[in-house]
Protein backbone atom coordinates (compact mmCIF):
# COMPACT_ATOMS: atom_id res chain seq x y z
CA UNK A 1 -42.29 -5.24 -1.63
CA UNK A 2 -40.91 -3.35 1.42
CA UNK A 3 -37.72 -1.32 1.14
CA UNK A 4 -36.06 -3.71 3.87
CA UNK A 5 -36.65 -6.39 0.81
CA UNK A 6 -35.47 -4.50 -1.45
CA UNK A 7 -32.17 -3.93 0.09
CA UNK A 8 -32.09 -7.60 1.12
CA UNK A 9 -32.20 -8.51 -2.67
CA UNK A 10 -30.45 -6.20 -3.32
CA UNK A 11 -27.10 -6.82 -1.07
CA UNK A 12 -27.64 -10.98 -1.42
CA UNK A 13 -27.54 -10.28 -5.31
CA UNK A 14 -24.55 -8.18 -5.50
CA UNK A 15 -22.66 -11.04 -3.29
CA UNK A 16 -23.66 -13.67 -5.43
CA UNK A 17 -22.45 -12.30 -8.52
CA UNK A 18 -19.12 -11.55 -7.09
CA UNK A 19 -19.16 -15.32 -5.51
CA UNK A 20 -19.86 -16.61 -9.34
CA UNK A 21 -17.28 -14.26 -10.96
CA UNK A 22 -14.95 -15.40 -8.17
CA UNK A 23 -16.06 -19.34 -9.04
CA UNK A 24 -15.89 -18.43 -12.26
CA UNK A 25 -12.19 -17.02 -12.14
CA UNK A 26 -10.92 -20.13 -10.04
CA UNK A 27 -12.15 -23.04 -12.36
CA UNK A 28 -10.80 -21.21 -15.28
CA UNK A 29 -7.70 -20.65 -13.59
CA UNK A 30 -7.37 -24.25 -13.04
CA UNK A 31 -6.55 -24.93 -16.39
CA UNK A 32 -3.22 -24.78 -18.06
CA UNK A 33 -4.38 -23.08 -21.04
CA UNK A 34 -7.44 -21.76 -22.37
CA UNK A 35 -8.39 -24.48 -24.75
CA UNK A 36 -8.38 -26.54 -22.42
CA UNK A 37 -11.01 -25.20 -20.57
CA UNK A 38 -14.31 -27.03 -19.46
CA UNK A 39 -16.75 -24.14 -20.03
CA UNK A 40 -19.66 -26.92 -18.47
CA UNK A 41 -18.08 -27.31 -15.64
CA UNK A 42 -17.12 -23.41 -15.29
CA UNK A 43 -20.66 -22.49 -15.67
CA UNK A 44 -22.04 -25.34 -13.51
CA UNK A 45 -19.81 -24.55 -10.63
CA UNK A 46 -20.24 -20.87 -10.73
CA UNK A 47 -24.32 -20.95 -10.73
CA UNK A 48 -23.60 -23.33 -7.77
CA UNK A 49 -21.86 -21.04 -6.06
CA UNK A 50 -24.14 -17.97 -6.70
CA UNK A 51 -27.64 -20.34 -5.34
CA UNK A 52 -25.08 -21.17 -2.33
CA UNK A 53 -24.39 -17.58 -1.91
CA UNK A 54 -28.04 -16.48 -1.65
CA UNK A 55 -28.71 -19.49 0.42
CA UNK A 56 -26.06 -18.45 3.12
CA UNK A 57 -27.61 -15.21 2.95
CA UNK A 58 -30.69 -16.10 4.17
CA UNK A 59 -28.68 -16.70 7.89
CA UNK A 60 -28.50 -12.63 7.53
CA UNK A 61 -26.63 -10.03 5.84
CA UNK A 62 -24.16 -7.67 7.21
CA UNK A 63 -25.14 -4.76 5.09
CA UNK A 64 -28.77 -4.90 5.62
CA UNK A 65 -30.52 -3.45 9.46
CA UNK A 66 -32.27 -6.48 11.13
């Protein structure tokens, strides 16, 4: 694997976890307490947003040289 796919990876990874901690974050928030959180749909909603997030980063990434 090349180094430019390396740091591709590498950059597209790092956003996607902050996108799914961010997801993460917003669905718990959502909820008035924290029994009353629905863990499925946390988890289901943040691994959506992290494949989105690579996805999107396929259009390019600021932090990686074309």
């Amino acid at each position: 694997m090349s180094d430019k796919w390396k740091t591709w990876w590498k950059a597209a990874g790092i956003r996607a976890i902050k996108t799914v901690a961010q997801s993460a974050i917003a669905a718990i928030g959502a909820s008035a307490i924290l029994s009353e959180v629905n863990w499925p749909v946390v988890v289901s909603a943040a691994v959506l947003a992290g494949v989105l997030s690579l996805l999107t980063s396929v259009a390019g990434l600021p932090e990686v040289e074309e």
